[in-house]
N, C-alpha and C. Protein backbone atom coordinates (compact mmCIF):
# COMPACT_ATOMS: atom_id res chain seq x y z
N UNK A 1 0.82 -1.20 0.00
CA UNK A 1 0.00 0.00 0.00
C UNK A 1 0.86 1.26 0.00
N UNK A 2 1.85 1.16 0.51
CA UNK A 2 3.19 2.43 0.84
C UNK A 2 3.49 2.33 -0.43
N UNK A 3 3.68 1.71 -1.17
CA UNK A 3 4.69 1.95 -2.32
C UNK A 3 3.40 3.28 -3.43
N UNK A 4 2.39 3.68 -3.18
CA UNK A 4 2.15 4.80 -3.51
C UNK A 4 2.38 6.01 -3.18
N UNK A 5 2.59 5.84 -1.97
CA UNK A 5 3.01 6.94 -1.14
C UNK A 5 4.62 7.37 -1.63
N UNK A 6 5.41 6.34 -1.66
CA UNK A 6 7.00 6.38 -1.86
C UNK A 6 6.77 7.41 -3.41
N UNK A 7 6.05 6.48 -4.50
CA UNK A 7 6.17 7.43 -6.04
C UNK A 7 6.19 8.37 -5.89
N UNK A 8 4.95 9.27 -4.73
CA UNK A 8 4.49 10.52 -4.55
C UNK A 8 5.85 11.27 -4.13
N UNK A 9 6.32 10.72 -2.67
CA UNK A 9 7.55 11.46 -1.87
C UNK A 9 8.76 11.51 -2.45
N UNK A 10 9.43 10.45 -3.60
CA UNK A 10 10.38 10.59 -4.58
C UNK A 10 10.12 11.60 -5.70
N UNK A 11 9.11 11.33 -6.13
CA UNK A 11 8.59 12.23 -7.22
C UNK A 11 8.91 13.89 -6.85
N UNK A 12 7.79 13.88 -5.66
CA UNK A 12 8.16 15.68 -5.28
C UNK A 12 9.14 16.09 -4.06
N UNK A 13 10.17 14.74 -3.91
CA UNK A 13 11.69 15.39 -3.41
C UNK A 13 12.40 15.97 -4.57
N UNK A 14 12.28 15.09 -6.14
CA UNK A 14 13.38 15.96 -7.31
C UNK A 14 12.45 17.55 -7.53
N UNK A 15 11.76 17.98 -7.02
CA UNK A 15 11.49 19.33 -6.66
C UNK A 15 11.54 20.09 -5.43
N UNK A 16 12.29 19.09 -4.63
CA UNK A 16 12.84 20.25 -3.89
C UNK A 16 13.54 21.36 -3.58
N UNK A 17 13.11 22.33 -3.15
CA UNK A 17 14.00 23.74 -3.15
C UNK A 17 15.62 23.65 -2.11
N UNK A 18 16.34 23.34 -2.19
CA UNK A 18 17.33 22.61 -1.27
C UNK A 18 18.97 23.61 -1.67
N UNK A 19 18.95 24.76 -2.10
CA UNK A 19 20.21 25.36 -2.48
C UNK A 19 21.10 25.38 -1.36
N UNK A 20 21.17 25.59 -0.02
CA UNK A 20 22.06 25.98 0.55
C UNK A 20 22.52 24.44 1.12
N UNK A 21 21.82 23.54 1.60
CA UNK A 21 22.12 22.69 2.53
C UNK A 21 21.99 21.37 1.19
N UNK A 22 21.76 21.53 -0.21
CA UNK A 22 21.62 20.44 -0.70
C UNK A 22 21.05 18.84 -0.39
N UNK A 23 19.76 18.99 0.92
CA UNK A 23 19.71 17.85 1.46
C UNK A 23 18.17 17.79 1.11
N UNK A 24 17.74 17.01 -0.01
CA UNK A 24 16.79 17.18 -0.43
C UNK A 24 15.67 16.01 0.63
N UNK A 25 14.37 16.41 0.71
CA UNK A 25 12.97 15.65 1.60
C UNK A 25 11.78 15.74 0.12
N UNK A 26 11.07 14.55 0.47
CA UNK A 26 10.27 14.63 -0.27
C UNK A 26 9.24 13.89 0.73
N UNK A 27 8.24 13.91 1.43
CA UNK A 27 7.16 13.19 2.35
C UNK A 27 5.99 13.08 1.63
N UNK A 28 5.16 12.00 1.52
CA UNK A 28 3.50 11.83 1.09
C UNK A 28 2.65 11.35 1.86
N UNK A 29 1.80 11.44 2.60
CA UNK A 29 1.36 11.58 3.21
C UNK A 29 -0.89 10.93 2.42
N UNK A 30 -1.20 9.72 3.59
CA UNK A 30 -2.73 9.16 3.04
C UNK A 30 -3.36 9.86 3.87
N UNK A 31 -4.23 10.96 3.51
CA UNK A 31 -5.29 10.89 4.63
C UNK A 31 -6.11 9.63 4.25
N UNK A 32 -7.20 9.93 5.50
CA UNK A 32 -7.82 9.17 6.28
C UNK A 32 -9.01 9.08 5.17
N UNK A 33 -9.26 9.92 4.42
CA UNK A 33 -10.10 9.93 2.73
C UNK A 33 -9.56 9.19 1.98
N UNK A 34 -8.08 8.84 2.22
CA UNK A 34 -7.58 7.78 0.77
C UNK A 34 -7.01 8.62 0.31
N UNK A 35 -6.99 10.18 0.08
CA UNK A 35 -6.15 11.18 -0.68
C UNK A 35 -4.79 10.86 0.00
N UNK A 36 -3.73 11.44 -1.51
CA UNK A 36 -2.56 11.39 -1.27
C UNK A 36 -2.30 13.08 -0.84
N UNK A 37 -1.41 13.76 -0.23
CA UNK A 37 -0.69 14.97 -0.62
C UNK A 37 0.66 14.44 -0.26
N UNK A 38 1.61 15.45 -0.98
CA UNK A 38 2.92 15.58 -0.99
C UNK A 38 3.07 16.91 -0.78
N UNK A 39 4.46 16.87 -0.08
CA UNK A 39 5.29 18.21 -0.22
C UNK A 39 6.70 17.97 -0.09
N UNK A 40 7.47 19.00 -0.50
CA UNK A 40 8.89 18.81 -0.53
C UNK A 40 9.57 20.27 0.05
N UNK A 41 10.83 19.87 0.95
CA UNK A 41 11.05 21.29 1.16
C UNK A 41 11.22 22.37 0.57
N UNK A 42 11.61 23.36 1.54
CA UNK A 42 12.16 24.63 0.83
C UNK A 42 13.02 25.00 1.68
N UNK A 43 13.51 25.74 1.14
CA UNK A 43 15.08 25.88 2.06
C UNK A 43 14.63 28.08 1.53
N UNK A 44 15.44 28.69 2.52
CA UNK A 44 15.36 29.85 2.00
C UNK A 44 17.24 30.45 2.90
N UNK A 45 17.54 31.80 2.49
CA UNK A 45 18.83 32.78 3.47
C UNK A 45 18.97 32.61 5.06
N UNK A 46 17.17 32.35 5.49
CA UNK A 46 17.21 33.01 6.42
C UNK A 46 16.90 31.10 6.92
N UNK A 47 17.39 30.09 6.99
CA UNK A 47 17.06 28.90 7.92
C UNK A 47 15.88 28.54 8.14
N UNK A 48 16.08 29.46 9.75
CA UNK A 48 14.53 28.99 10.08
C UNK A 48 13.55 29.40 9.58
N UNK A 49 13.15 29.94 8.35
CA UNK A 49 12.14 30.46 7.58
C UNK A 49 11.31 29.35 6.70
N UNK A 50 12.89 28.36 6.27
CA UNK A 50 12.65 27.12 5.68
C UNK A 50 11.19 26.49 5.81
N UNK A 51 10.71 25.37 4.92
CA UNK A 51 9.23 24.65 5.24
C UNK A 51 9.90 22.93 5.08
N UNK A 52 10.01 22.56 6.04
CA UNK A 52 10.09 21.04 6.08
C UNK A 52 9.27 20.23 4.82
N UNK A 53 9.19 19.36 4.46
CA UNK A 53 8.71 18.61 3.38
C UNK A 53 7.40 17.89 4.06
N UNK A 54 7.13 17.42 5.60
CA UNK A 54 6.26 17.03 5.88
C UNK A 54 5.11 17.97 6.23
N UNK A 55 6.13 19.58 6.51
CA UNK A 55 4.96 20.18 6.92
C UNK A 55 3.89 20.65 5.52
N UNK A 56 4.87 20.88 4.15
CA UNK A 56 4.25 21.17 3.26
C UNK A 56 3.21 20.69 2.74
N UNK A 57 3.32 18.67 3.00
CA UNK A 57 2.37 17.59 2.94
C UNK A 57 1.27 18.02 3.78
N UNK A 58 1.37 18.32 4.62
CA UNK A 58 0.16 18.56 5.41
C UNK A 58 -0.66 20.13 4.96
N UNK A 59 0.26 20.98 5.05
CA UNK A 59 -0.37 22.01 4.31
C UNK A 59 -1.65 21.83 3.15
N UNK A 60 -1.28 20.90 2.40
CA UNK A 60 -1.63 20.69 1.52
C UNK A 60 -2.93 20.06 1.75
N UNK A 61 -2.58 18.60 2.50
CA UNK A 61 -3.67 18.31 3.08
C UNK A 61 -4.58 18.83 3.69
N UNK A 62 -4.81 19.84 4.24
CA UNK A 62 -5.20 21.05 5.12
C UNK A 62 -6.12 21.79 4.20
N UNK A 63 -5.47 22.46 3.00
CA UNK A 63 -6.36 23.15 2.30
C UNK A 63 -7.36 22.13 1.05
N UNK A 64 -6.75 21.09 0.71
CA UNK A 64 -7.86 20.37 0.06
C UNK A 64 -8.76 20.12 0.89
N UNK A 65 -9.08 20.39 2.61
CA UNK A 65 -10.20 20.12 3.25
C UNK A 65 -10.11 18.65 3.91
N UNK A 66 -8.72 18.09 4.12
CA UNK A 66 -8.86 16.63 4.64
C UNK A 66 -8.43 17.30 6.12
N UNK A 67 -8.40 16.45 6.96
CA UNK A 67 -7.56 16.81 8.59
C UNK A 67 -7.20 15.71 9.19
N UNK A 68 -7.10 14.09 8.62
CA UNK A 68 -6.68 13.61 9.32
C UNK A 68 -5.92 12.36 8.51
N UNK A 69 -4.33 12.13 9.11
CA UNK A 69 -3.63 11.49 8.61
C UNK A 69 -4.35 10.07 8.89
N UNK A 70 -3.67 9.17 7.51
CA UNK A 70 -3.75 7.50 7.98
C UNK A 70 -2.34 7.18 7.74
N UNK A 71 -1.44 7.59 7.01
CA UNK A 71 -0.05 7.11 6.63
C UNK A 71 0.91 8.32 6.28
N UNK A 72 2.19 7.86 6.51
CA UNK A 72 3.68 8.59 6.33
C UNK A 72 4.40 8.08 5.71
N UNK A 73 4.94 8.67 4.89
CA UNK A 73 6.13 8.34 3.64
C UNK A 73 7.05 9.29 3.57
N UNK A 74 8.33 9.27 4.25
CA UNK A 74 9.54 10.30 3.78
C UNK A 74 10.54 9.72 3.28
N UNK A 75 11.02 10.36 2.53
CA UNK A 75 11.95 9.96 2.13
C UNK A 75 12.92 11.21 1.33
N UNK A 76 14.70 10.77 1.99
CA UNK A 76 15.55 11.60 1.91
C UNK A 76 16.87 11.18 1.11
N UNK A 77 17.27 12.21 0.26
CA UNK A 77 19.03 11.79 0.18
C UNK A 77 20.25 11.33 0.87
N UNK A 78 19.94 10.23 1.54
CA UNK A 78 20.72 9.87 2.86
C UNK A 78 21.44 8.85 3.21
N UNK A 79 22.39 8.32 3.59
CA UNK A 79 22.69 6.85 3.66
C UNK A 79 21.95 6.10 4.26
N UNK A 80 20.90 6.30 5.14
CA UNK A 80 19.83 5.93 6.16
C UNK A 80 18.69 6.60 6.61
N UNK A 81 18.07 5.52 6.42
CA UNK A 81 16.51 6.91 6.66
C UNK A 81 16.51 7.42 7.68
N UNK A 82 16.06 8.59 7.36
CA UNK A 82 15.72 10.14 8.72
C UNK A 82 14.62 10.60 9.14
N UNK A 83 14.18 10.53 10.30
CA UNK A 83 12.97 10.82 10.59
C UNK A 83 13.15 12.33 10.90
N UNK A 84 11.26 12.34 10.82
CA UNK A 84 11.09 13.45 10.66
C UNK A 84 11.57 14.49 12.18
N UNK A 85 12.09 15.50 11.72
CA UNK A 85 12.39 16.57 12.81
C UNK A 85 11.50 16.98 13.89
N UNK A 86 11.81 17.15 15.30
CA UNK A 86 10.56 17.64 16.02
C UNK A 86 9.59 18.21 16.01
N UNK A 87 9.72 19.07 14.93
CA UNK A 87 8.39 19.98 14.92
C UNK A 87 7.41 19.45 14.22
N UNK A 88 8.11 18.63 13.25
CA UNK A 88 7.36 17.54 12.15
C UNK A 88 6.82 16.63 12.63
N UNK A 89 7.64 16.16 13.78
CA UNK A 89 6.75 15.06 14.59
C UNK A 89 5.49 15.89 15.19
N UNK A 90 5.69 16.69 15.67
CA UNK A 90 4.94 17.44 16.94
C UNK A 90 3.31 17.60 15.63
N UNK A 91 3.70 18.43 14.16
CA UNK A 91 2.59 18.77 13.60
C UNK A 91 2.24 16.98 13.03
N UNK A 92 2.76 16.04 12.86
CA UNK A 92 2.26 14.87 12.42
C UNK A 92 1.01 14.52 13.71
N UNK A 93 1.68 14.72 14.91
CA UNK A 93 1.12 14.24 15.88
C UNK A 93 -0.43 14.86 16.01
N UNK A 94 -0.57 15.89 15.50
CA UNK A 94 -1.95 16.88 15.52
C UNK A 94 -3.34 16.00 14.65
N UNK A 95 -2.28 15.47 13.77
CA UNK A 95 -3.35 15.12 12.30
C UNK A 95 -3.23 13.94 12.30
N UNK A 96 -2.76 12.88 13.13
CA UNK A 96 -2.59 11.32 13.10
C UNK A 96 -2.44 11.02 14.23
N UNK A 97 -3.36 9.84 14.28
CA UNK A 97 -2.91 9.01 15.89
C UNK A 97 -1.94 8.28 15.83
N UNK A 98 -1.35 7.61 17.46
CA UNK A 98 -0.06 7.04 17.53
C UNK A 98 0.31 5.99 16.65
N UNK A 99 -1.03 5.28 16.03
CA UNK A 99 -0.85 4.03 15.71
C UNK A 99 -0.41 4.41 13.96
N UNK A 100 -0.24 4.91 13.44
CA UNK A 100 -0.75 5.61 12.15
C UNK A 100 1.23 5.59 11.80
N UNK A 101 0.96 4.27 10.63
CA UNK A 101 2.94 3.73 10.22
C UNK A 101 3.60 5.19 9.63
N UNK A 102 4.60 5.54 9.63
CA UNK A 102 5.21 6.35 9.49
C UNK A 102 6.33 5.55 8.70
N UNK A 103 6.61 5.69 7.54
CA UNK A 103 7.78 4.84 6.74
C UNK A 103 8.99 6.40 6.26
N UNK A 104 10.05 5.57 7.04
CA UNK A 104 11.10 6.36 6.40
C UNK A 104 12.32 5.67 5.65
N UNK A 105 12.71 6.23 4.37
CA UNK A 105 13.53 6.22 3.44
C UNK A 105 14.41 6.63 3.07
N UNK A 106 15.45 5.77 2.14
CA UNK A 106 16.37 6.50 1.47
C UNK A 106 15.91 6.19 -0.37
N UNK A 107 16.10 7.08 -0.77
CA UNK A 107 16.06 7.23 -2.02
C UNK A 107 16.34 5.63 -2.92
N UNK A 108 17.76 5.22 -2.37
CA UNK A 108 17.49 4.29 -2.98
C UNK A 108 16.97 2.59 -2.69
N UNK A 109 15.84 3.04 -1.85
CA UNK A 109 14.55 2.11 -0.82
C UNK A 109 14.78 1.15 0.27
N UNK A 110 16.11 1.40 1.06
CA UNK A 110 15.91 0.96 2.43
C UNK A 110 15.34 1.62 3.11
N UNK A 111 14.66 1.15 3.57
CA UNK A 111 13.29 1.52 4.88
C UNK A 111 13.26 1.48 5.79
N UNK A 112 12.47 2.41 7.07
CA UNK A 112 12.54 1.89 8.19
C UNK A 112 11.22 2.40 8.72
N UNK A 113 10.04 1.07 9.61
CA UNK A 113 9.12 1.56 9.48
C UNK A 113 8.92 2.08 11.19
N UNK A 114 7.81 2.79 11.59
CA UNK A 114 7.33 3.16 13.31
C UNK A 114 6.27 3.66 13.37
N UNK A 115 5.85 4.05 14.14
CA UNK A 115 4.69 4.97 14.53
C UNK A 115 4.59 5.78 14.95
N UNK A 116 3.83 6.89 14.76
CA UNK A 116 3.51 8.22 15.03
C UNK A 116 3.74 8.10 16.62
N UNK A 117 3.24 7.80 17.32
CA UNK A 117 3.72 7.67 18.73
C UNK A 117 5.34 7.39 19.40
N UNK A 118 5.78 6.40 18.18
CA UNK A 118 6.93 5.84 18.30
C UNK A 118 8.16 6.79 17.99
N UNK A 119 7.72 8.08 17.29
CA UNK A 119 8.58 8.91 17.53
C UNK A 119 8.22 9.86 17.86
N UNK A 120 7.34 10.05 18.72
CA UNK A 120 7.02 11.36 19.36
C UNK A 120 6.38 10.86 20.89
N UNK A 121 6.85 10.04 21.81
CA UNK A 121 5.82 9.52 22.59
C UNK A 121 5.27 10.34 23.34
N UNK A 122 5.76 12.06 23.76
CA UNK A 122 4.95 12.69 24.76
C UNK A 122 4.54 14.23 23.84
N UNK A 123 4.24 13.68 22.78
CA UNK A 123 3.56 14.56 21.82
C UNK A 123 2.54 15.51 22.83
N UNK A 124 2.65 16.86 22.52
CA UNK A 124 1.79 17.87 23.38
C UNK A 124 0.08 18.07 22.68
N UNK A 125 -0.73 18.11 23.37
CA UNK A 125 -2.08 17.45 23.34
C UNK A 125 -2.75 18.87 22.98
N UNK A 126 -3.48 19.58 22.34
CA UNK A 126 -4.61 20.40 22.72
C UNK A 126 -4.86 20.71 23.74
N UNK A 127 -5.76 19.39 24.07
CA UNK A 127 -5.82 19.59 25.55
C UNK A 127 -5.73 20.02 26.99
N UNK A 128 -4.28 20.31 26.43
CA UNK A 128 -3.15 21.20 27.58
C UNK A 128 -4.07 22.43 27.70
N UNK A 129 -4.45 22.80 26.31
CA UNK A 129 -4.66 24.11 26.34
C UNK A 129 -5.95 24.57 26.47
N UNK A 130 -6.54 23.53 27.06
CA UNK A 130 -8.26 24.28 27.72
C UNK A 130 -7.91 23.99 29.08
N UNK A 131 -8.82 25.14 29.59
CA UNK A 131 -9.01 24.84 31.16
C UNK A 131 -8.14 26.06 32.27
């Protein structure tokens, strides 16, 4: 079932915006509709201005009107797959439950699979924030 997801996240990593750090992401991402989105980074002067490749996936997902993940697909230029960065975990964690596979890659398809929980286990809740 992943290997649609992988076409998507290879496909729109060779469009990634990656000039300074040359370290190209490409993530695809199922909602919970069966839709695919992708995104791929961007890199900009200023760093932290940058857009992660998973957050763009979700962006995306976001404005076609879906909100909730079923699957993760990244995949990077790397000798070993890289999971996604904290903040990536933190926004995965918003739009997918723990159980929800998260597959990470290298380009040329060693894998490594986990779960949304499994890399984020004390993911910060909403919740926190009523009351």
């Amino acid at each position: 079932m992943s290997s649609d997801l992988r076409q998507q996240a290879v496909a729109v990593r060779s469009r990634a915006h990656a000039p300074y750090s040359k370290f190209k992401v490409g993530a695809a991402l199922r909602a919970a509709s069966g839709a695919i989105y992708a995104g791929c980074n961007v890199e900009n002067a200023a760093y932290p201005q940058g857009t992660c490749a998973e957050a763009g996936a979700i962006a995306a997902m976001v404005a076609a009107g879906d909100v909730e993940i079923a699957e993760v697909y990244v995949v990077a230029g790397s000798a070993a797959p890289v999971p996604p960065c904290g903040g990536c975990r933190q926004k995965l964690a918003e739009f997918g439950a723990g159980d929800v596979p998260v597959i990470m890659a290298t380009v040329e398809g060693v894998e490594q699979r986990t779960t949304l929980a499994e890399l984020l286990p004390g993911a910060f809740d909403a919740g926190f924030l009523e009351g």
